[in-house]
Every structure is written in structure tokens, then in C-alpha cells.
Protein backbone atom coordinates (compact mmCIF):
# COMPACT_ATOMS: atom_id res chain seq x y z
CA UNK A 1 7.41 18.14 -73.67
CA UNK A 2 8.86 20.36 -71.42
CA UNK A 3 8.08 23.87 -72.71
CA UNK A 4 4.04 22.45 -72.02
CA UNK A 5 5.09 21.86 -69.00
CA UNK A 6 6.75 25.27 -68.33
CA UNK A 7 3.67 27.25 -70.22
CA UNK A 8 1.13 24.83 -68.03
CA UNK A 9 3.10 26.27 -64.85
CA UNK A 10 3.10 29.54 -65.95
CA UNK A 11 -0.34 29.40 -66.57
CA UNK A 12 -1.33 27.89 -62.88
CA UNK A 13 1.02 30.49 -61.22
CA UNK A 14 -0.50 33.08 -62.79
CA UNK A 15 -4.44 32.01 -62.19
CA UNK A 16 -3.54 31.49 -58.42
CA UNK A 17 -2.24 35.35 -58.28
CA UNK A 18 -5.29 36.64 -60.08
CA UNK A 19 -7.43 34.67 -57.59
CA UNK A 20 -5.13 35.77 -54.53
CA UNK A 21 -5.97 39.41 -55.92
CA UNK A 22 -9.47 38.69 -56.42
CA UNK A 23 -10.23 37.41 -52.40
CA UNK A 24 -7.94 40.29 -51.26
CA UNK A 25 -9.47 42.90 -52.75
CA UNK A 26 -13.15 41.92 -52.33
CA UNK A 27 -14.80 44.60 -49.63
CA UNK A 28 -17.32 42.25 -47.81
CA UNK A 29 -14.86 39.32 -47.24
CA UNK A 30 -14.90 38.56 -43.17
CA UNK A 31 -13.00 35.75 -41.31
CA UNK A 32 -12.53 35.67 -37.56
CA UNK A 33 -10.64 33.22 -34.72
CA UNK A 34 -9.82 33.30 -31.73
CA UNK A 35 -6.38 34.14 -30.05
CA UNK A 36 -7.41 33.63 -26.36
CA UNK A 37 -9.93 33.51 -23.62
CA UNK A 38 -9.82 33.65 -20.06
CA UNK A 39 -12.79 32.41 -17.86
CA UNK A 40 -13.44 32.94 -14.10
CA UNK A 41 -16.26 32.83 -11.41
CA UNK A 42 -18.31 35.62 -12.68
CA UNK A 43 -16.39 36.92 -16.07
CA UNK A 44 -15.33 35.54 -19.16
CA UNK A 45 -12.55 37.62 -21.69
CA UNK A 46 -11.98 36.55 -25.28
CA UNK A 47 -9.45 38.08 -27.40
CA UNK A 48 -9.95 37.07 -31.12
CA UNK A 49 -9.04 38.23 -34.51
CA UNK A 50 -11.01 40.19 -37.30
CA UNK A 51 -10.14 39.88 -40.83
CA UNK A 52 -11.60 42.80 -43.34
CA UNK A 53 -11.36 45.60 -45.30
CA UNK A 54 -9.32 48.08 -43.70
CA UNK A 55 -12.33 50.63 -44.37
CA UNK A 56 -15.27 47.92 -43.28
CA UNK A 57 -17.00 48.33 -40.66
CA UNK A 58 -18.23 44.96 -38.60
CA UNK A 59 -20.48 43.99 -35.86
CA UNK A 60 -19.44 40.65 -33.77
CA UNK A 61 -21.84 38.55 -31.37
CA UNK A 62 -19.51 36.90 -28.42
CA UNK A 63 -20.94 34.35 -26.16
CA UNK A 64 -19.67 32.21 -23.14
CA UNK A 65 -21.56 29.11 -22.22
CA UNK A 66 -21.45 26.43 -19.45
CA UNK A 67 -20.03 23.10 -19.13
CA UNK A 68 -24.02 22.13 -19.77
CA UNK A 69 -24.01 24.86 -23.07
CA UNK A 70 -25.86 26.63 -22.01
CA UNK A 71 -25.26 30.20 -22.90
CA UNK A 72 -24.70 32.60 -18.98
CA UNK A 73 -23.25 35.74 -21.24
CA UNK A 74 -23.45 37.27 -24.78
CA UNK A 75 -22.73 40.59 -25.99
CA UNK A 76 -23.86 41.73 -28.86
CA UNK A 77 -22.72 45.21 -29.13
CA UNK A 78 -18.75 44.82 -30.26
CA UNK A 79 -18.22 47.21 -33.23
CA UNK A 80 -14.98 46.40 -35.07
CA UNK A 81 -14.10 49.76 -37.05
CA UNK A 82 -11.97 51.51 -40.01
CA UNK A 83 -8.57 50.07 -39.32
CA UNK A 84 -6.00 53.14 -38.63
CA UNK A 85 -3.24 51.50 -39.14
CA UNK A 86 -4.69 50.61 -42.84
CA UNK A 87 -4.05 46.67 -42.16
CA UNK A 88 -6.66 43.93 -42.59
CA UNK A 89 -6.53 42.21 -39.36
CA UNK A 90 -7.95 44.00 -35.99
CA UNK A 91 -7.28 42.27 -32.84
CA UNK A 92 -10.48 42.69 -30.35
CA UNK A 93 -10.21 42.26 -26.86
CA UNK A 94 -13.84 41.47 -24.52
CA UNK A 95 -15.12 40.38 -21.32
CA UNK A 96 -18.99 39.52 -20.46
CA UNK A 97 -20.22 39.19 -17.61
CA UNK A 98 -21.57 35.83 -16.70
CA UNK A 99 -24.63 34.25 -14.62
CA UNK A 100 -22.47 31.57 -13.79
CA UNK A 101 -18.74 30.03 -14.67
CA UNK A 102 -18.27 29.62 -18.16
CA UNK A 103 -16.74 26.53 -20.08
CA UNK A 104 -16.22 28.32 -22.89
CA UNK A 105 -16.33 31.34 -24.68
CA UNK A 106 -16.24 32.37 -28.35
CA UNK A 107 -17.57 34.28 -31.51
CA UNK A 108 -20.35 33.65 -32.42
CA UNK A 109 -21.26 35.38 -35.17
CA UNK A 110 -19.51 38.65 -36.90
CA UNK A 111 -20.96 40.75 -40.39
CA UNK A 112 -19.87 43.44 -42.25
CA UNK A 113 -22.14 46.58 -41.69
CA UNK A 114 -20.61 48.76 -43.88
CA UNK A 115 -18.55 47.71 -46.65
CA UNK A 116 -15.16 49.59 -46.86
């Protein structure tokens, strides 16, 4: 019974690697989270994380909204480029400018523009 065992954990160790690889290695894979934000009267700053490609290219949406959720800033315009430090993960730092105080403030939305 136990050289199943062995060859069954072989086997699973082996398919989790080749997976691993796979999601690594794919071009248009994007993840994104926040690391910080700062809100005052008239400004809100957001500094969040961008997982890619190194050689992707992606466009985030970041938008602060009231205590009511109502959306008082969004920027639309952040460009996350070719990594030149080769890594995966860019760090992005952003302030809007607000109509009002913000409760929050966050990603919205990001997408790969050009696959790398």
C-alpha cells in the first residue's frame, strides 16, 4: 500500500507544479489589491498593487466615493507599464481629486491592453 501512496503523491505534486507553471506563465493573467489609501477634505491617494506580465501593459479605473457611495472622484487614465525591473508585481501610487470627502477609495476596475 504504500508505494500507491508515494506514486499518488508524486503524481499530485507534480500536477500542482505544472498548473503553478501554467497560471505563471499565462500573458493576460491580472490581479490587483490594495496596499493603502489616504483620504482628506478635497483629495483622496490610493496605493495598490498590479500583478502581470512583466511585458503587459494595463489600464486601471480608481474611484473614491462618499460615506453615501456615491462616487466625488475617478480617474481613469492610470497606465501600468513594461516592468523594468522584469518582476510581476508593480506598485502604483494615485491621488484624485474629490468634490467632496471621500469614505473610501479603491480600484475599480484594471485590463490588460497589451499582452506582454
Amino acid at each position: 500500500m504504500a508505494p500507491w501512496f508515494l506514486l499518488a503523491a508524486l503524481l499530485v505534486v507534480m500536477l500542482a507544479a505544472v498548473g503553478a507553471g501554467w497560471v505563471q506563465g499565462r500573458p493576460d493573467r491580472l490581479d490587483y489589491a490594495t496596499r493603502a489609501f489616504r483620504i482628506s477634505g478635497t483629495q483622496a491617494q490610493l496605493t495598490f498593487d498590479v500583478e502581470k506580465s512583466p511585458n503587459a501593459v494595463a489600464q486601471c479605473t480608481v474611484r473614491a466615493r462618499s460615506r453615501d457611495n456615491q462616487i466625488v472622484g475617478r480617474r481613469t487614465d492610470i497606465v501600468v507599464g513594461p516592468a523594468t525591473n522584469g518582476q510581476r508585481v508593480t506598485t502604483v501610487k494615485v491621488t484624485l481629486t474629490t468634490s467632496q470627502e471621500a469614505n473610501v477609495v479603491e480600484v475599480e476596475d484594471c485590463q490588460i491592453t497589451r499582452a506582454g
